[in-house]
N, C-alpha and C. Protein backbone atom coordinates (compact mmCIF):
# COMPACT_ATOMS: atom_id res chain seq x y z
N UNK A 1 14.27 -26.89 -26.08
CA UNK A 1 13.07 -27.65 -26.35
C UNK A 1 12.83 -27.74 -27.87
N UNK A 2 13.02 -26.44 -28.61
CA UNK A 2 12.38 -26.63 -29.78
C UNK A 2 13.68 -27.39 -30.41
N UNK A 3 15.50 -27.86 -30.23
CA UNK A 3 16.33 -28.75 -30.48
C UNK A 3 15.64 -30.21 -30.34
N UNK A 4 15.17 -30.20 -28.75
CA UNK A 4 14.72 -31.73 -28.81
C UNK A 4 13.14 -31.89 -29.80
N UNK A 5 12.62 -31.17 -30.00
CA UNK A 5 11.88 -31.06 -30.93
C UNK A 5 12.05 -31.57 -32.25
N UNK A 6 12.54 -30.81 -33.03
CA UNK A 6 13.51 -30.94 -34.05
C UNK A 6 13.94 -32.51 -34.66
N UNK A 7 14.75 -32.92 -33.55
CA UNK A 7 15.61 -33.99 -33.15
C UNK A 7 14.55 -35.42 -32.91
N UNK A 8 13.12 -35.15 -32.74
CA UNK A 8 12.14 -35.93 -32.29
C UNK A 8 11.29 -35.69 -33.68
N UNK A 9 11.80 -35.03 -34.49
CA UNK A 9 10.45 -35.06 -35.46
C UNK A 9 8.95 -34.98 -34.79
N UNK A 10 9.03 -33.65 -33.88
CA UNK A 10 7.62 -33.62 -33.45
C UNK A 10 7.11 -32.10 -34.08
N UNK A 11 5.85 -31.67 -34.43
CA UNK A 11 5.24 -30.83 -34.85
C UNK A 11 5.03 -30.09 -33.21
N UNK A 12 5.31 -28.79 -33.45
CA UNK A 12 4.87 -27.82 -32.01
C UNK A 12 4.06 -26.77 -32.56
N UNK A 13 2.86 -27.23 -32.60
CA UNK A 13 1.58 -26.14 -33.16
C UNK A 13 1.54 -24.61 -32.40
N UNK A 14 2.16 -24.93 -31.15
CA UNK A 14 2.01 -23.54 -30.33
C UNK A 14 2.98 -23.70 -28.63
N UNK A 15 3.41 -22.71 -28.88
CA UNK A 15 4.54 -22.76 -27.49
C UNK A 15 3.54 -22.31 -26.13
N UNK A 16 3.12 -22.44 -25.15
CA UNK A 16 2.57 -22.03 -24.41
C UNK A 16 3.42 -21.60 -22.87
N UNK A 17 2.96 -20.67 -22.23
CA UNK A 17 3.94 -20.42 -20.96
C UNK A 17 2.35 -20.23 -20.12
N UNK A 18 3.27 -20.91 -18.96
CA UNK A 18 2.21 -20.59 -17.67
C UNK A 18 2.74 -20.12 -16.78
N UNK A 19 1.92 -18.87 -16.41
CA UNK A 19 2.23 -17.84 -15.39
C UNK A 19 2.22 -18.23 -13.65
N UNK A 20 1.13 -19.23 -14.07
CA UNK A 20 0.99 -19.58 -12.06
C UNK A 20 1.67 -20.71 -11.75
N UNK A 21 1.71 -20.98 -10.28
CA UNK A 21 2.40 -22.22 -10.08
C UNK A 21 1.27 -23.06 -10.27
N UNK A 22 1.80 -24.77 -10.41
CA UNK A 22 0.89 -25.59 -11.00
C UNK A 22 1.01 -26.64 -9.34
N UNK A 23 1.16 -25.68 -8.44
CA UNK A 23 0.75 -25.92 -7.34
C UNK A 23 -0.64 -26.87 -6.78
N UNK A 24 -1.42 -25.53 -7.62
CA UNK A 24 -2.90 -26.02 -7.36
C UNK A 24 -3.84 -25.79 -8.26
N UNK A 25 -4.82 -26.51 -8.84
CA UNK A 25 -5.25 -26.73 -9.82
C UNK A 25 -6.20 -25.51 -10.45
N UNK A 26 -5.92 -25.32 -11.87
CA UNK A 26 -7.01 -24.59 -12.33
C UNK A 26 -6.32 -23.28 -13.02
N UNK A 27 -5.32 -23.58 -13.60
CA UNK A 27 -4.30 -22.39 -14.11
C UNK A 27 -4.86 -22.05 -15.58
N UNK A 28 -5.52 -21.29 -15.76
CA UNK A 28 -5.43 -21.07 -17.13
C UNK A 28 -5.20 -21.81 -18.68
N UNK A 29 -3.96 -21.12 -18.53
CA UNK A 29 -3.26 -21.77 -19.83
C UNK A 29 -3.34 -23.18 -20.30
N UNK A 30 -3.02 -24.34 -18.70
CA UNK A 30 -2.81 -25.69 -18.49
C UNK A 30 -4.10 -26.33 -19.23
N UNK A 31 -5.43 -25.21 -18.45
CA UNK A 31 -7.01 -25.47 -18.71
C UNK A 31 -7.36 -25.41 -20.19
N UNK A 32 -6.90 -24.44 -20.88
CA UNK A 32 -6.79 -24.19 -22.34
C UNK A 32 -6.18 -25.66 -23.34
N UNK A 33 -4.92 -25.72 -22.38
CA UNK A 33 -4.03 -26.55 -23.07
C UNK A 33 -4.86 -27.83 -23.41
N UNK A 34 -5.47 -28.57 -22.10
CA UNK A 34 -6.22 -29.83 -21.93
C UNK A 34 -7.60 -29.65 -22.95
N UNK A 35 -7.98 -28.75 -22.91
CA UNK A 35 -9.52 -28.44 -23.75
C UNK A 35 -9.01 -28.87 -25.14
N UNK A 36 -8.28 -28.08 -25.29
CA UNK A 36 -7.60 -27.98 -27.04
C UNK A 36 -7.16 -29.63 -27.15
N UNK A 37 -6.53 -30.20 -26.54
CA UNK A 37 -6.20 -31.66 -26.77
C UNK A 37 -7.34 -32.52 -26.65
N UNK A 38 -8.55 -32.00 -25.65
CA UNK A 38 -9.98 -32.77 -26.15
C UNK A 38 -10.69 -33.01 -26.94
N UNK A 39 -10.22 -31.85 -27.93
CA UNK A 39 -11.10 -31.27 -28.98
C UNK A 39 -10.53 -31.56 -30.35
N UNK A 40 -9.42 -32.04 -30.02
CA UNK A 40 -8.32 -33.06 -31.21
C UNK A 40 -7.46 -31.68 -31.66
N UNK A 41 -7.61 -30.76 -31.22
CA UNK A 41 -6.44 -29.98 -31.82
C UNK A 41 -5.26 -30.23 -31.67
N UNK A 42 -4.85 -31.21 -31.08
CA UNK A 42 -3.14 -31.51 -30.86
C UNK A 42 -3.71 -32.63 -30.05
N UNK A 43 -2.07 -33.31 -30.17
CA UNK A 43 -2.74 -35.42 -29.32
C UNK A 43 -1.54 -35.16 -28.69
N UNK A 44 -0.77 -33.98 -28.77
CA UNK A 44 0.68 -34.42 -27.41
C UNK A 44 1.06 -33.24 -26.59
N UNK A 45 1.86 -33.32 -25.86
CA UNK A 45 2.48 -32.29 -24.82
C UNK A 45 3.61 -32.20 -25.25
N UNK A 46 4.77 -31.72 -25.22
CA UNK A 46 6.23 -31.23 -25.14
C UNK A 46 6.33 -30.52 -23.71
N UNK A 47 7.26 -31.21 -22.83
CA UNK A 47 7.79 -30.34 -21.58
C UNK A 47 8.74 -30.99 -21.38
N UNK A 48 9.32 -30.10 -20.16
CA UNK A 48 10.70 -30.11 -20.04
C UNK A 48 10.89 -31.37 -19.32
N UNK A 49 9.94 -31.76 -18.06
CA UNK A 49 9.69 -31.99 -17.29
C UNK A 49 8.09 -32.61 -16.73
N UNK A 50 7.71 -34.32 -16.46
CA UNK A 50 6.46 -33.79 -15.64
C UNK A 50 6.48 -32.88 -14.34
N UNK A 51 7.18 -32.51 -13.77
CA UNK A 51 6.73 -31.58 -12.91
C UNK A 51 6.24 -29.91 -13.36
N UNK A 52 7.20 -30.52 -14.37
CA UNK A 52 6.45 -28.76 -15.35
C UNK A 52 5.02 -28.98 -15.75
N UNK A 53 4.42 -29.94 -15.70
CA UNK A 53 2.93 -30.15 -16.14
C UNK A 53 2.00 -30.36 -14.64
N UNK A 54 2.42 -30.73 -13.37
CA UNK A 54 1.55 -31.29 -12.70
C UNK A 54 2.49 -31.39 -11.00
N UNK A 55 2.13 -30.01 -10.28
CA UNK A 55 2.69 -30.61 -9.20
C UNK A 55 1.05 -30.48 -8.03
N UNK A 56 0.09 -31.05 -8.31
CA UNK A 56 -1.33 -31.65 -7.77
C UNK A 56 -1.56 -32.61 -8.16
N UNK A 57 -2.62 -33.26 -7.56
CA UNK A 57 -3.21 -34.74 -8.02
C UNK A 57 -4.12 -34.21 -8.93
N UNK A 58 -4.70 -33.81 -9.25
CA UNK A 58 -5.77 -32.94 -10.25
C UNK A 58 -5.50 -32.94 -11.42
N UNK A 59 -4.38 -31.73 -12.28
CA UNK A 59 -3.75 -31.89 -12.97
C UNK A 59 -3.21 -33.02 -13.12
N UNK A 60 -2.40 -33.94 -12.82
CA UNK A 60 -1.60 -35.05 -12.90
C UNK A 60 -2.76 -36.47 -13.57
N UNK A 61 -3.68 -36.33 -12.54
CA UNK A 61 -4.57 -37.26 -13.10
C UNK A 61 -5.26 -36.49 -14.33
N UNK A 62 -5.76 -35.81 -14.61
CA UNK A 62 -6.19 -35.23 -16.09
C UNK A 62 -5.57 -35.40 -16.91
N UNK A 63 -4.12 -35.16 -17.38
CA UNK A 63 -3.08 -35.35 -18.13
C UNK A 63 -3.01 -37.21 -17.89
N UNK A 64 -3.48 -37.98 -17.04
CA UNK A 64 -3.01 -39.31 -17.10
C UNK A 64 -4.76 -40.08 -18.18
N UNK A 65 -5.68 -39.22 -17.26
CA UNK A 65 -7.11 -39.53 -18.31
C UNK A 65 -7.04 -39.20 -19.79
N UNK A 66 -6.69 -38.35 -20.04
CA UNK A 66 -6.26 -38.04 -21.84
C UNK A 66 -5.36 -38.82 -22.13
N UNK A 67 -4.64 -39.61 -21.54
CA UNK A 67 -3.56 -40.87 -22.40
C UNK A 67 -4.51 -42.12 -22.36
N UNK A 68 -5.49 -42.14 -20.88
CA UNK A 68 -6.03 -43.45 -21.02
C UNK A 68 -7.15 -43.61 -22.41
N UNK A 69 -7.92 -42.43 -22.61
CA UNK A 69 -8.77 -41.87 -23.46
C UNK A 69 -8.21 -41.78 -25.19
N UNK A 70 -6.64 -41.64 -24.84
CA UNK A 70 -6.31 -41.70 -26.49
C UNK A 70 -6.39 -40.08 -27.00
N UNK A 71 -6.57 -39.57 -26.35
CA UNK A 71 -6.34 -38.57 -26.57
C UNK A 71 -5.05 -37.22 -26.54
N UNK A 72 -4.35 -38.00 -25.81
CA UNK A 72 -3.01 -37.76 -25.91
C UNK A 72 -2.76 -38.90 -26.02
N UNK A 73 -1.52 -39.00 -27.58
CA UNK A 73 -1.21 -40.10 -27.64
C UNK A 73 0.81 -39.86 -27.55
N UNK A 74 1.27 -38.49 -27.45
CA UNK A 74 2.62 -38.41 -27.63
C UNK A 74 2.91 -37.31 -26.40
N UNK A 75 3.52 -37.74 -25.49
CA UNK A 75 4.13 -37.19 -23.83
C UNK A 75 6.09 -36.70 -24.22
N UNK A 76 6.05 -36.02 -24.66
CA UNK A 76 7.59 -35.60 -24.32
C UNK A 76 8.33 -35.11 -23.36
N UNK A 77 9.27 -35.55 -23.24
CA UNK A 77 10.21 -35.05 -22.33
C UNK A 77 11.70 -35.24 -22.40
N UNK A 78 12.46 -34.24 -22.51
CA UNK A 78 14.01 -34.31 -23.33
C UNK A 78 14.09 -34.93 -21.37
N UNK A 79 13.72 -34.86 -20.54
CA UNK A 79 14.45 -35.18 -19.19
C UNK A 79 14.12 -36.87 -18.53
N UNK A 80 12.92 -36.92 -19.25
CA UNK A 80 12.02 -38.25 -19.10
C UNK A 80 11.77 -38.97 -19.88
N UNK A 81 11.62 -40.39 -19.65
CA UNK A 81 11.19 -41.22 -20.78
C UNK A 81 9.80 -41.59 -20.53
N UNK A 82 8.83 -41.52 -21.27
CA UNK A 82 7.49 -41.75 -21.11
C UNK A 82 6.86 -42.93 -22.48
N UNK A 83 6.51 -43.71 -22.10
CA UNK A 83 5.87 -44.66 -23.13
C UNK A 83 3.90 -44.49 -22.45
N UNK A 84 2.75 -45.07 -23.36
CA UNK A 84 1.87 -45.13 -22.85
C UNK A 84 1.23 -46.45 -22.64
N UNK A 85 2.09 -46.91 -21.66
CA UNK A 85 1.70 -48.39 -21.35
C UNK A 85 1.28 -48.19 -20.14
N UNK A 86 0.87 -49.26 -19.70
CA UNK A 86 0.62 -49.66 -17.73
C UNK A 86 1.98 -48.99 -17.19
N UNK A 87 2.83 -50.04 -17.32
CA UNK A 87 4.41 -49.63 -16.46
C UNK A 87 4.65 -47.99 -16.71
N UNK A 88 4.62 -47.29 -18.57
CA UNK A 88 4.98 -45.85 -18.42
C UNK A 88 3.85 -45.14 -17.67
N UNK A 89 2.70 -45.41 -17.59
CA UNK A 89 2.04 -44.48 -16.98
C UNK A 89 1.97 -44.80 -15.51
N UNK A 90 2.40 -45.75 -14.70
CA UNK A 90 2.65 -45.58 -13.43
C UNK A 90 4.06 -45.24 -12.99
N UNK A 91 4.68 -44.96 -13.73
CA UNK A 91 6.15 -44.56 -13.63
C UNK A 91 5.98 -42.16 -13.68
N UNK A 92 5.04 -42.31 -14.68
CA UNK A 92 4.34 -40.62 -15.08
C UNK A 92 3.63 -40.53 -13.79
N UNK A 93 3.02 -41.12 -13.20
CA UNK A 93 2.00 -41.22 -11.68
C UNK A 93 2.57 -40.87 -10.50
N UNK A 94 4.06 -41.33 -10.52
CA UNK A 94 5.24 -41.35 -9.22
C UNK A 94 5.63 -40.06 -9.76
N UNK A 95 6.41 -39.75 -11.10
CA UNK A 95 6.89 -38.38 -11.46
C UNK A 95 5.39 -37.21 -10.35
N UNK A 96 4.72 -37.45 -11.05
CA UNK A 96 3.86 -36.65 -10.82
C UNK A 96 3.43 -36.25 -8.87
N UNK A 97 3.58 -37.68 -8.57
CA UNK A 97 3.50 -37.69 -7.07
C UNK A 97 4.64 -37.36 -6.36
N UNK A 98 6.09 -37.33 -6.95
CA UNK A 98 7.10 -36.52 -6.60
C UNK A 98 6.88 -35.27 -6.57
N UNK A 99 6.79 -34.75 -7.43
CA UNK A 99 6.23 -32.96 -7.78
C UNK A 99 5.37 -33.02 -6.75
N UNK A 100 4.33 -33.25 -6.34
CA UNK A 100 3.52 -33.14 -5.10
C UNK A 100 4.33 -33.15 -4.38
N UNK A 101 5.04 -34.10 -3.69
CA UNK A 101 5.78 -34.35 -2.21
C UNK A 101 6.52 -33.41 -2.42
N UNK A 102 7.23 -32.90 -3.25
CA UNK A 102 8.70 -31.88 -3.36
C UNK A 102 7.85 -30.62 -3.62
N UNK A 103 6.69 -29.64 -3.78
CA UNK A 103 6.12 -28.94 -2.82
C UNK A 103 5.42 -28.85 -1.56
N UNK A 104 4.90 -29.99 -1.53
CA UNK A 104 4.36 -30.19 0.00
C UNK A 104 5.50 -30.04 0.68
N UNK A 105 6.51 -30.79 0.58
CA UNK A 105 7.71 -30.30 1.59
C UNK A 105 7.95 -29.36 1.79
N UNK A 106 8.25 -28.45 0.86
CA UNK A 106 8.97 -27.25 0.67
C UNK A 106 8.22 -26.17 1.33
N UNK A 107 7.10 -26.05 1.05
CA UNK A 107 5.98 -25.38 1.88
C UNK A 107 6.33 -26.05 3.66
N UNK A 108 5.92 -27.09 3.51
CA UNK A 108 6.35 -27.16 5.03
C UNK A 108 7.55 -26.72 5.74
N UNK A 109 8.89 -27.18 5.13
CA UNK A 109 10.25 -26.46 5.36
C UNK A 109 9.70 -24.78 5.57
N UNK A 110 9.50 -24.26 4.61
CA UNK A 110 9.38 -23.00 4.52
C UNK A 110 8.61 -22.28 5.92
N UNK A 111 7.87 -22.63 6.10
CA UNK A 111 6.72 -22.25 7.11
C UNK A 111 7.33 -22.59 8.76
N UNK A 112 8.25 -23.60 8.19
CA UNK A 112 9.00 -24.26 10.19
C UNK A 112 9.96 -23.26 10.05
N UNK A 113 10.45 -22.85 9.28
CA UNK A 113 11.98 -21.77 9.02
C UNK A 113 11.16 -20.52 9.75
N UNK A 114 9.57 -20.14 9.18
CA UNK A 114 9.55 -18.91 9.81
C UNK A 114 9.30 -18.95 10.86
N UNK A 115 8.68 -20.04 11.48
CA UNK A 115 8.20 -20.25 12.84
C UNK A 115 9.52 -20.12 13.48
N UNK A 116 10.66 -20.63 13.34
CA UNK A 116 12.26 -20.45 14.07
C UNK A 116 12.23 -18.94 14.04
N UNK A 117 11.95 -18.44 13.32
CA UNK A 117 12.88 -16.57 13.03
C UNK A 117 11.59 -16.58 14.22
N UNK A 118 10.63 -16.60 13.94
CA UNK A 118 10.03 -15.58 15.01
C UNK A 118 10.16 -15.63 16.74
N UNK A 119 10.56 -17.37 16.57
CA UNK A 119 10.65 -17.40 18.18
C UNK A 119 12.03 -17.11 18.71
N UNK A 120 12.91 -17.32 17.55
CA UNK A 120 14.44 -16.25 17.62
C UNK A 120 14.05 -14.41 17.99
N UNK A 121 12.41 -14.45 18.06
CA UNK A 121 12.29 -12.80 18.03
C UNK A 121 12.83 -11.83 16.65
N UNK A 122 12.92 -12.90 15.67
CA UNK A 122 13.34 -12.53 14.17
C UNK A 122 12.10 -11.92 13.39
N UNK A 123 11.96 -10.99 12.78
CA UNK A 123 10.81 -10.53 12.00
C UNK A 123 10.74 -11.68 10.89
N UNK A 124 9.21 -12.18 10.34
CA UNK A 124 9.86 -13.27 9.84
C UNK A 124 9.67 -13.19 8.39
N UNK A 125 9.32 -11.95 7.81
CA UNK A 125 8.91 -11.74 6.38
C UNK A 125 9.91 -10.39 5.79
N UNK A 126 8.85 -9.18 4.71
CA UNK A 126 9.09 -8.31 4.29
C UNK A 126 9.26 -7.13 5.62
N UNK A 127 10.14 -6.45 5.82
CA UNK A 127 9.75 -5.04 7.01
C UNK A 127 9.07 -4.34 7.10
N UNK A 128 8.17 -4.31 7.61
CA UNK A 128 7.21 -3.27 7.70
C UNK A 128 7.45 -2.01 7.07
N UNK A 129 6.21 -1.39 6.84
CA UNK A 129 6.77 0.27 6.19
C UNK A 129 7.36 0.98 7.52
N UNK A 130 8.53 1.57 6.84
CA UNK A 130 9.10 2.37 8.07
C UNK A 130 10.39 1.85 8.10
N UNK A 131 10.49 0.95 7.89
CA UNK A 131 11.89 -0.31 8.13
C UNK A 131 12.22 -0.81 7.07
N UNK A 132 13.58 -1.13 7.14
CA UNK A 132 14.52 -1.90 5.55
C UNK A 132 14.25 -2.65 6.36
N UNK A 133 15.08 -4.14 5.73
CA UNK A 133 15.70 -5.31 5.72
C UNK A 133 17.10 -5.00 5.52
N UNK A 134 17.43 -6.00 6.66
CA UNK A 134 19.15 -5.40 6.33
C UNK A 134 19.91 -6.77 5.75
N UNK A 135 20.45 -7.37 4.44
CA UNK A 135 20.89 -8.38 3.78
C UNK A 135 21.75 -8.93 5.29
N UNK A 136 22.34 -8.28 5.11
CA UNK A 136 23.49 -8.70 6.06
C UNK A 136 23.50 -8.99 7.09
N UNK A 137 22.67 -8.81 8.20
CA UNK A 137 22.19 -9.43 9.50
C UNK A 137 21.23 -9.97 9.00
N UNK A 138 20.58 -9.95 8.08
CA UNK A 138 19.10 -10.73 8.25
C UNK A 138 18.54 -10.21 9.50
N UNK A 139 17.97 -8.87 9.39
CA UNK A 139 17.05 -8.22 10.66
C UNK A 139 16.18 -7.00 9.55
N UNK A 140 15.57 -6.46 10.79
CA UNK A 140 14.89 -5.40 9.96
C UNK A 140 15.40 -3.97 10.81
N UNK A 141 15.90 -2.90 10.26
CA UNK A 141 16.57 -1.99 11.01
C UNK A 141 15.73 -0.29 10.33
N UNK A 142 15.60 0.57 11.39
CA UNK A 142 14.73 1.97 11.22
C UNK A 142 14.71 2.27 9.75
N UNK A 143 14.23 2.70 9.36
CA UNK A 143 14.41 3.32 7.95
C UNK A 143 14.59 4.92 8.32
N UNK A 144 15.81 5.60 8.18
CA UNK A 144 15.71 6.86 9.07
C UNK A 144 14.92 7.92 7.98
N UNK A 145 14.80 7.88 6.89
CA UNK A 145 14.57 8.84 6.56
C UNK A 145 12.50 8.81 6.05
N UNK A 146 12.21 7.52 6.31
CA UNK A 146 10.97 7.12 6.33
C UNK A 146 10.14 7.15 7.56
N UNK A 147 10.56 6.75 8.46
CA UNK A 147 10.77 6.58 10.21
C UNK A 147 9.93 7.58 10.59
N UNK A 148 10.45 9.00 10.00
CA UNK A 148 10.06 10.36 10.59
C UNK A 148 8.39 10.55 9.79
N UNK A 149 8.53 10.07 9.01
CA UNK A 149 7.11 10.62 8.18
C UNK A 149 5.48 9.97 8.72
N UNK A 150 6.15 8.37 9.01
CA UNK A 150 5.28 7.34 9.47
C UNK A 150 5.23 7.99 10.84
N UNK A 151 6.27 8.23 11.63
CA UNK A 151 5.66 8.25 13.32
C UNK A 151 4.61 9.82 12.95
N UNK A 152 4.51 10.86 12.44
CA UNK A 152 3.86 12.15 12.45
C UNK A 152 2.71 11.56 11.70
N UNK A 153 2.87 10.38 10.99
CA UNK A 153 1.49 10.52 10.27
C UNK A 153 0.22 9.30 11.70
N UNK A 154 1.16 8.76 12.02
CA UNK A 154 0.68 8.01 13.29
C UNK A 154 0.21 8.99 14.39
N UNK A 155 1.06 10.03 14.75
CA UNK A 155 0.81 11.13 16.01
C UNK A 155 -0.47 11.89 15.52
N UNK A 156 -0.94 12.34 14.20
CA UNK A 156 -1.97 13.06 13.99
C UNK A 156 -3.09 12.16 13.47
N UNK A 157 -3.09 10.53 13.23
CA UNK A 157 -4.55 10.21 13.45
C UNK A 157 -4.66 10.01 14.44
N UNK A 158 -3.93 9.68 15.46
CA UNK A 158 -4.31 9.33 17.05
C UNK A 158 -5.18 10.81 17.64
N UNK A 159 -4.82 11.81 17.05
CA UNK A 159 -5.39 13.09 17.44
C UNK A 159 -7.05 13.07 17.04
């Protein structure tokens, strides 16, 4: 980034990392980021990626209101081409509505996968305490040397 930087003659006042997924709206850093560009401290973004900026309609449209506003006036992306016209910003709108669909899916995939393990009678997460995970079957098998501590600590609250 800081090559295509460089290479773009763009000023990077401050590198920022965000810790949460940009799943769903209201991350911190992102919130910081947008304030500070309201407030004229910086007029652009650098990312890798719009999906690195916006996989909600929330985010996505905020970042699209600060271009309509002039307030972001420079969108980078070493992966994307972004201009701030009609055509680039409904072209940034689809990016952005991809990133949506390509977690909405994925969440859905994810969630039908566990629904299969369980009606396979598959445990469908982490093993319970007491129990590994075994890589290699993909099952969950005794934990012998844990096994013993959990069933005695089970036998004396039942008492």
């Amino acid at each position: 980034m800081r090559a295509f930087a460089k290479q773009n003659n763009l000023t990077i006042i401050e590198e920022l990392v965000e810790k949460q997924s940009a799943k769903i709206p209201g991350r911190p850093v992102f919130g910081e980021m947008l304030k500070r560009i309201g407030k004229g401290e910086a007029d652009g973004i650098l990312a890798w990626h719009p999906d690195r900026l916006a996989r909600n309609s929330v985010d996505g449209g905020q970042i699209i209101y600060l271009i309509d506003c002039g307030r972001i006036t420079a969108l980078k992306f070493p992966q994307f081409w972004f201009e701030p016209t009609p055509q680039g910003k409904f072209m940034l709108s689809i990016a952005f509505g991809q990133s949506k669909y390509y977690v909405d899916s994925l969440s859905e995939n994810t969630k039908r996968g566990l629904r299969q393990k369980v009606r396979r009678g598959e445990y469908p997460g982490l093993a319970p305490i007491g129990y590994l995970n075994d890589v290699r079957t993909k099952t969950i098998v005794v934990n012998r040397k844990r096994s013993k501590i959990i069933k005695s600590a089970f036998e004396l609250y039942s008492k």
